[in-house]
N, C-alpha and C. Protein backbone atom coordinates (compact mmCIF):
# COMPACT_ATOMS: atom_id res chain seq x y z
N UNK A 1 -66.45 -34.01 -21.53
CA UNK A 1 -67.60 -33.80 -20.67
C UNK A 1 -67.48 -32.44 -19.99
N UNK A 2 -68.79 -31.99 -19.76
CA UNK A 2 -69.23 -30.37 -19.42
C UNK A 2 -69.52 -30.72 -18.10
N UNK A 3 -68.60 -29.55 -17.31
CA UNK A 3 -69.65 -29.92 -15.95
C UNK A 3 -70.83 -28.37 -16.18
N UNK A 4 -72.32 -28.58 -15.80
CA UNK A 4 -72.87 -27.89 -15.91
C UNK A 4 -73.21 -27.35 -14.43
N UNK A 5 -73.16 -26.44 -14.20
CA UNK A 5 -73.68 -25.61 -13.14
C UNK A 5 -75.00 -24.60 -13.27
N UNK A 6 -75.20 -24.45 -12.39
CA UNK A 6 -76.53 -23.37 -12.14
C UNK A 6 -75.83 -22.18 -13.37
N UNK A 7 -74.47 -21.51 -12.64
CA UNK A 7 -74.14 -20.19 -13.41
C UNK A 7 -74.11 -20.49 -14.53
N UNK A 8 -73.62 -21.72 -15.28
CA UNK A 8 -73.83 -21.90 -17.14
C UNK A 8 -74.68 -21.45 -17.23
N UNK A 9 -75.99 -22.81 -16.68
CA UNK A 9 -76.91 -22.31 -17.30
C UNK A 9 -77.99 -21.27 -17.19
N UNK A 10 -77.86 -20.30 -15.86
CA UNK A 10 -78.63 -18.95 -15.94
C UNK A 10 -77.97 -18.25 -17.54
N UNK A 11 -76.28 -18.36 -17.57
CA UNK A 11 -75.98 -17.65 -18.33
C UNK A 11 -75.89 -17.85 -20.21
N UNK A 12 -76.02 -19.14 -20.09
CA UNK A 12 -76.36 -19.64 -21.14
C UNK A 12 -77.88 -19.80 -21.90
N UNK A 13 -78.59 -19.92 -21.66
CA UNK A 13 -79.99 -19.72 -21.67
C UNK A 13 -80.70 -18.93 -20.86
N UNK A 14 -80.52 -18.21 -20.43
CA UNK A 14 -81.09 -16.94 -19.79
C UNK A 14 -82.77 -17.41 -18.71
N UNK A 15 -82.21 -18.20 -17.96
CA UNK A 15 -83.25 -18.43 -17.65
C UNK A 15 -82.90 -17.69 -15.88
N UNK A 16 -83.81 -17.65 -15.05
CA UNK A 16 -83.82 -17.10 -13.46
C UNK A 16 -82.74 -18.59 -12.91
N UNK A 17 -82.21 -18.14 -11.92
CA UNK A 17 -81.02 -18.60 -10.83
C UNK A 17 -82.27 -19.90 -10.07
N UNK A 18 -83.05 -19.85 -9.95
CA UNK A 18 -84.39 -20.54 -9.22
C UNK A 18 -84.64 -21.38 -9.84
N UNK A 19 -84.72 -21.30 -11.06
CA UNK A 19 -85.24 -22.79 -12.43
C UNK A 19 -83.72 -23.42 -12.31
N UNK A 20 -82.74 -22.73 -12.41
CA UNK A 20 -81.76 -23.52 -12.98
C UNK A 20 -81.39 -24.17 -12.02
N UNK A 21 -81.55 -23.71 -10.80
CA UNK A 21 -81.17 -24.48 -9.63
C UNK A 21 -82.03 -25.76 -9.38
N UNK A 22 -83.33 -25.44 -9.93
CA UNK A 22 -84.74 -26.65 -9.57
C UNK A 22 -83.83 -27.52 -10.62
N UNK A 23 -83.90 -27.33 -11.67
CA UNK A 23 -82.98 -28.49 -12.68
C UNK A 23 -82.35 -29.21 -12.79
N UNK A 24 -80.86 -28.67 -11.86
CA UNK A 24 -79.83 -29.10 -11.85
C UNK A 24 -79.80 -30.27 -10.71
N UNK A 25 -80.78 -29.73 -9.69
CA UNK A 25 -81.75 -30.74 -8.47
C UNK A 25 -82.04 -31.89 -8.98
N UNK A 26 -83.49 -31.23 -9.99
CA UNK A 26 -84.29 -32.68 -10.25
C UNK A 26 -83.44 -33.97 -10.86
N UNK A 27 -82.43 -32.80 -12.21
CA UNK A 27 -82.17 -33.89 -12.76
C UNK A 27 -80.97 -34.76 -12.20
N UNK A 28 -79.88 -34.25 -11.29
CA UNK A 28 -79.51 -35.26 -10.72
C UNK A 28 -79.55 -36.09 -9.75
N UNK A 29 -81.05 -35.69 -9.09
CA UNK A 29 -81.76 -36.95 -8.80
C UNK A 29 -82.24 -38.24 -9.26
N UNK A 30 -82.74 -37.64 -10.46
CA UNK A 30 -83.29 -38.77 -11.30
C UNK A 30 -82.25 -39.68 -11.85
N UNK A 31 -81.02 -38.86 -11.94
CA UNK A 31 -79.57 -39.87 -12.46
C UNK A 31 -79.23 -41.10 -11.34
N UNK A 32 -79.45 -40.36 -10.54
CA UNK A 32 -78.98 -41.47 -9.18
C UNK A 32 -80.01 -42.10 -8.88
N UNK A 33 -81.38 -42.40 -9.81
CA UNK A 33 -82.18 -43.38 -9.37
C UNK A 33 -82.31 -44.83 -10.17
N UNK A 34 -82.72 -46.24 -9.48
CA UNK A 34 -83.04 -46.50 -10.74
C UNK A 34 -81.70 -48.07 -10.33
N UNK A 35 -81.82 -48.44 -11.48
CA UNK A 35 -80.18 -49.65 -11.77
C UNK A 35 -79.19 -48.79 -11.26
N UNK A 36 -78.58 -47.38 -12.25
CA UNK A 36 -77.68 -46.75 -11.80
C UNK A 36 -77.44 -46.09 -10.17
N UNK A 37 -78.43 -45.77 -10.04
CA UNK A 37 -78.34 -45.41 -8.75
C UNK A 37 -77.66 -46.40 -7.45
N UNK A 38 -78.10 -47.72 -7.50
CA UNK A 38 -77.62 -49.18 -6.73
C UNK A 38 -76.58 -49.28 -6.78
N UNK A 39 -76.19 -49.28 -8.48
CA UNK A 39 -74.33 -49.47 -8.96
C UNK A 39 -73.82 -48.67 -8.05
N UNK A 40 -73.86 -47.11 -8.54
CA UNK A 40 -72.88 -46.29 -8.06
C UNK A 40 -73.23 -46.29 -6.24
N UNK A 41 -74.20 -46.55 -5.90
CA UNK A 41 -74.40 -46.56 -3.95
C UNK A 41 -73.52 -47.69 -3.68
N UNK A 42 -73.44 -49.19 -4.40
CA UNK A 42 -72.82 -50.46 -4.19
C UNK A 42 -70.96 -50.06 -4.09
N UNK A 43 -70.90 -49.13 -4.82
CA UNK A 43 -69.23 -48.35 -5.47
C UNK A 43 -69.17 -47.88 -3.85
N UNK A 44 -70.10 -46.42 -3.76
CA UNK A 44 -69.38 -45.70 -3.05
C UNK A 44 -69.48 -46.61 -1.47
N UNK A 45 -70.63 -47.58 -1.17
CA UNK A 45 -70.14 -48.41 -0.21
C UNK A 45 -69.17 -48.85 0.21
N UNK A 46 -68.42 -49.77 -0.90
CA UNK A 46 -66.80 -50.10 -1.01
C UNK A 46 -66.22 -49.13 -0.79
N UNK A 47 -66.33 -48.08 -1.56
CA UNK A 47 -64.98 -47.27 -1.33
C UNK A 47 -64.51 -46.61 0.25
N UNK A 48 -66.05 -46.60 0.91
CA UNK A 48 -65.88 -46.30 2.28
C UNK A 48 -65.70 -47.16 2.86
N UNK A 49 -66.34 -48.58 2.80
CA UNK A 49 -65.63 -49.62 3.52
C UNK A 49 -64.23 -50.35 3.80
N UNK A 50 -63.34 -49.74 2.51
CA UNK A 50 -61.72 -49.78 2.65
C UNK A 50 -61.35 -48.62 3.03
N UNK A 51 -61.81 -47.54 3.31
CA UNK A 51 -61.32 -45.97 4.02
C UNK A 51 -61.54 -46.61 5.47
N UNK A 52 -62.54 -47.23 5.93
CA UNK A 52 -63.01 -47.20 7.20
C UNK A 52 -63.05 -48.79 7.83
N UNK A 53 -62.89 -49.55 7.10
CA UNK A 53 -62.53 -50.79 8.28
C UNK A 53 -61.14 -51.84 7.40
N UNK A 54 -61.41 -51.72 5.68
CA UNK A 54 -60.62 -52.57 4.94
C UNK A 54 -59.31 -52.21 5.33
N UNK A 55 -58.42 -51.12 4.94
CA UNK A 55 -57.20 -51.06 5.52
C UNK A 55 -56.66 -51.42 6.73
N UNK A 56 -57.37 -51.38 7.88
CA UNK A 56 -57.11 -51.49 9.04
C UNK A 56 -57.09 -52.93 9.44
N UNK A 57 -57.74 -53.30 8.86
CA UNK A 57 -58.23 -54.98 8.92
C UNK A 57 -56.83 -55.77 8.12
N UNK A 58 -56.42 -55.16 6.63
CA UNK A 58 -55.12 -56.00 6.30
C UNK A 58 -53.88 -55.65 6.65
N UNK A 59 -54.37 -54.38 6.86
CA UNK A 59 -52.80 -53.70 7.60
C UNK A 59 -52.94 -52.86 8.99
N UNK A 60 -53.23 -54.04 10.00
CA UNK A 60 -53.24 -53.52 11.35
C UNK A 60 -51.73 -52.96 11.75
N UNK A 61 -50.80 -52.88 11.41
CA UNK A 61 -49.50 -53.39 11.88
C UNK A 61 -49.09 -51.39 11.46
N UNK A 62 -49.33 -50.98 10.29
CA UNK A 62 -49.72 -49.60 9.42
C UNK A 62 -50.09 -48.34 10.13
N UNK A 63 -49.36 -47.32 10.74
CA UNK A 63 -49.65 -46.81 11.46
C UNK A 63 -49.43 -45.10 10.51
N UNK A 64 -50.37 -44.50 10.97
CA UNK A 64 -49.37 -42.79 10.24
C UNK A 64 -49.97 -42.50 9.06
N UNK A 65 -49.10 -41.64 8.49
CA UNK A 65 -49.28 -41.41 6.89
C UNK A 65 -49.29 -42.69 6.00
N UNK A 66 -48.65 -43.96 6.96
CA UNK A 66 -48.70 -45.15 5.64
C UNK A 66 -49.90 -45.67 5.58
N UNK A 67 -50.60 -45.64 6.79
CA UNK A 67 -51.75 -45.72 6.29
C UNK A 67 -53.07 -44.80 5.66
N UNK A 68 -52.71 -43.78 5.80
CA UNK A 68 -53.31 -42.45 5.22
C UNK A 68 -53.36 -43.02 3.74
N UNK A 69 -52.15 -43.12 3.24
CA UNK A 69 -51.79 -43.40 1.80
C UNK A 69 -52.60 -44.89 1.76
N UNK A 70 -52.26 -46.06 2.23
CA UNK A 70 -53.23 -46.61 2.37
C UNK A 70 -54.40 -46.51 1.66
N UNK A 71 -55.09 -46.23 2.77
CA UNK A 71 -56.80 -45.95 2.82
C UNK A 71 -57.27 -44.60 1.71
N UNK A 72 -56.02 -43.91 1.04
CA UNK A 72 -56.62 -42.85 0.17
C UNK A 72 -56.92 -43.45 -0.69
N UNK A 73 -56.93 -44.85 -1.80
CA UNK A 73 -58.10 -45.27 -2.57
C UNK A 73 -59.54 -45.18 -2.50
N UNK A 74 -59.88 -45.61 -1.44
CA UNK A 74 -60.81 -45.86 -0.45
C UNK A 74 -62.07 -44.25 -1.16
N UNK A 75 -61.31 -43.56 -0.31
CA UNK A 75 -61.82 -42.15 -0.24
C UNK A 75 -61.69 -41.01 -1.98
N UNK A 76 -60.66 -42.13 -2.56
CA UNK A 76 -60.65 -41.61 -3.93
C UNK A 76 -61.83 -41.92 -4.95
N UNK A 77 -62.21 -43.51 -4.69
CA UNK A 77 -63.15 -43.58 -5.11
C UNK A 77 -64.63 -43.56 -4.75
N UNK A 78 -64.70 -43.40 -3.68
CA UNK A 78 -66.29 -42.42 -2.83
C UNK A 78 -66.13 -41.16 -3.45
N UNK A 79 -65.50 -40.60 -3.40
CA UNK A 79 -65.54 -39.03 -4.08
C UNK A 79 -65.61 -39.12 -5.36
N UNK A 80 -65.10 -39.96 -6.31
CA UNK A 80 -65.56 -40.04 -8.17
C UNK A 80 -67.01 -40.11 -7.66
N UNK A 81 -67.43 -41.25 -7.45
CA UNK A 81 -68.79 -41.77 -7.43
C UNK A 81 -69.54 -40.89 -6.88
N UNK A 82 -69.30 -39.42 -5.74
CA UNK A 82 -70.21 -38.57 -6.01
C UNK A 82 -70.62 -37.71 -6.78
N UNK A 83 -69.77 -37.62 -7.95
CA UNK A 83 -69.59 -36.93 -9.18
C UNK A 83 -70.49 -37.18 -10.26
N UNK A 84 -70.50 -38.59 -10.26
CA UNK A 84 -70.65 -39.22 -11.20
C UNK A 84 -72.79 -38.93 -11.86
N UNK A 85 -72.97 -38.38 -10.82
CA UNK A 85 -74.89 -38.73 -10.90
C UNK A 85 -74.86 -36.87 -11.79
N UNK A 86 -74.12 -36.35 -11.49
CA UNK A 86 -74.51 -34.95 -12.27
C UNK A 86 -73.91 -35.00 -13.36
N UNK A 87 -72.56 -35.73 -13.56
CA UNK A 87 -72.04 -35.73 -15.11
C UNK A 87 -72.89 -36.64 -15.92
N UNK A 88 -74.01 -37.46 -15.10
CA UNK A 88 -74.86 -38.55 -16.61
C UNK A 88 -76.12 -37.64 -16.68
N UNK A 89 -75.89 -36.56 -15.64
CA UNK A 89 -77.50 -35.56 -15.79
C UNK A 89 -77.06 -34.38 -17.26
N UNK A 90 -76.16 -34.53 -17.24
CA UNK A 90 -75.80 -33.31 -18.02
C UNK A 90 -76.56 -33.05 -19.50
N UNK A 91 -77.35 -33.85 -20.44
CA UNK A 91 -77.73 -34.00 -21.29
C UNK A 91 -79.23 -33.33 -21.17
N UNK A 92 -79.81 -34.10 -19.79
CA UNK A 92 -81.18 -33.89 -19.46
C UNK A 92 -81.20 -32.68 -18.89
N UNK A 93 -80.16 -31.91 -18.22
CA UNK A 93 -80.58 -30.72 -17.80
C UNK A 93 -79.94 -29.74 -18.82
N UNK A 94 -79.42 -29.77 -19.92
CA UNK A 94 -79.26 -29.16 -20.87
C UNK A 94 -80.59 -28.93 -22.15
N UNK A 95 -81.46 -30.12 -21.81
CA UNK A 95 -82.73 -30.03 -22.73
C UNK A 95 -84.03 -29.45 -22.22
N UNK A 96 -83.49 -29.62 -20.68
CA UNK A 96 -84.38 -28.87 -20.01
C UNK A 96 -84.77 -27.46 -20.15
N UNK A 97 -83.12 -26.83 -19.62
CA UNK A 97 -83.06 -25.63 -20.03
C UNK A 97 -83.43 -25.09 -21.24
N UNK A 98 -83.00 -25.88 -22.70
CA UNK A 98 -83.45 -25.18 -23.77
C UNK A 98 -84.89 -25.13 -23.90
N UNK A 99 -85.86 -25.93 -23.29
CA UNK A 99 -86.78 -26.22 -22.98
C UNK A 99 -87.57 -24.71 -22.50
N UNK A 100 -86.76 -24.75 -21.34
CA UNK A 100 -87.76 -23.80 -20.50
C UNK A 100 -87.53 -22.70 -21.35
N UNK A 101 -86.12 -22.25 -21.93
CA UNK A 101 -85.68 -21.02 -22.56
C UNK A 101 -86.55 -20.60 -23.93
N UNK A 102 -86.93 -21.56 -24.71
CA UNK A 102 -87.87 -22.03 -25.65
C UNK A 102 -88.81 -21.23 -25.70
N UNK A 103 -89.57 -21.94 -24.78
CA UNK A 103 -90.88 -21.40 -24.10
C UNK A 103 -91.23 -19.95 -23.75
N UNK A 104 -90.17 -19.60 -23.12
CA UNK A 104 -90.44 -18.51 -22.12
C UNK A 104 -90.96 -18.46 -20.95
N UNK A 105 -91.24 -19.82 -20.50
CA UNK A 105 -91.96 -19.99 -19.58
C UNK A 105 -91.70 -19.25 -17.62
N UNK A 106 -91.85 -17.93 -17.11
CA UNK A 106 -91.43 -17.75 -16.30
C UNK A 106 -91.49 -17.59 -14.96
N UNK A 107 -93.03 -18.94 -15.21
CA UNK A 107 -93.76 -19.16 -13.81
C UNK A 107 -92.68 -19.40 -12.43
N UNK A 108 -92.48 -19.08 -11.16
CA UNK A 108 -92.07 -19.67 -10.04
C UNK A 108 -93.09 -20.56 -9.88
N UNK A 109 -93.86 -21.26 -10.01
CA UNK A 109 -94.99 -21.98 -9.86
C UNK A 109 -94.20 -23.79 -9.91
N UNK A 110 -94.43 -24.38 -8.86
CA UNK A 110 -93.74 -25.55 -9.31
C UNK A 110 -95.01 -26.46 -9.97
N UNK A 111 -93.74 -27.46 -10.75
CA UNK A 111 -94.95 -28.05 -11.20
C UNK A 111 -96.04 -29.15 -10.79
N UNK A 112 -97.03 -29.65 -11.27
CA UNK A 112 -97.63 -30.69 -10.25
C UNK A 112 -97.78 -31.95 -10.67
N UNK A 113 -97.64 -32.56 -9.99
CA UNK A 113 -97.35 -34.31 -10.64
C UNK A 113 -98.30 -35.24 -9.96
């Protein structure tokens, strides 16, 4: 898996810093909507709810770095799960781009829906 960024793809398809940025927006919005979107919000819930009350709750007694270590699951997996909505965009904003690059299209004009 590719992580795609704005700089790929200005530089990869030659498109303006402004589209690629609208892209990389829309489409990992649209990743995080939806069934998937619930899953991964239901994930990163948990994962903050053992950073922020679960550890403390089974291991009141845990003081320090042991609980640091602890609770770093917690916070390990809130942070995958924010990852996760741009690595399932990666396909759609790759077709995008060839899309717009295609075209030529080099309106700033957004579009209207």
């Amino acid at each position: 898996m590719r992580w795609f960024t704005t700089r790929r793809l200005v530089r990869t398809y030659g498109i303006r810093w402004t589209e690629a940025e609208r892209i990389v927006r829309e489409e990992c919005l649209r990743s995080g909507r939806g069934r998937t979107g619930l899953v991964l919000s239901l994930i990163h819930l948990t994962g903050l709810g053992w950073l922020l009350f679960g550890a403390h709750w089974l291991f009141p007694s845990v003081q320090g770095w042991m609980r640091m270590g602890i609770e770093s699951p917690g916070l390990l997996v809130s942070m995958i799960v924010m990852l996760v909505p741009r690595l399932l965009a990666r396909d759609a904003m790759r077709a995008r781009a060839e899309a717009l690059a295609a075209t030529g299209d080099r309106s700033e004009q957004l579009p209207l829906r």
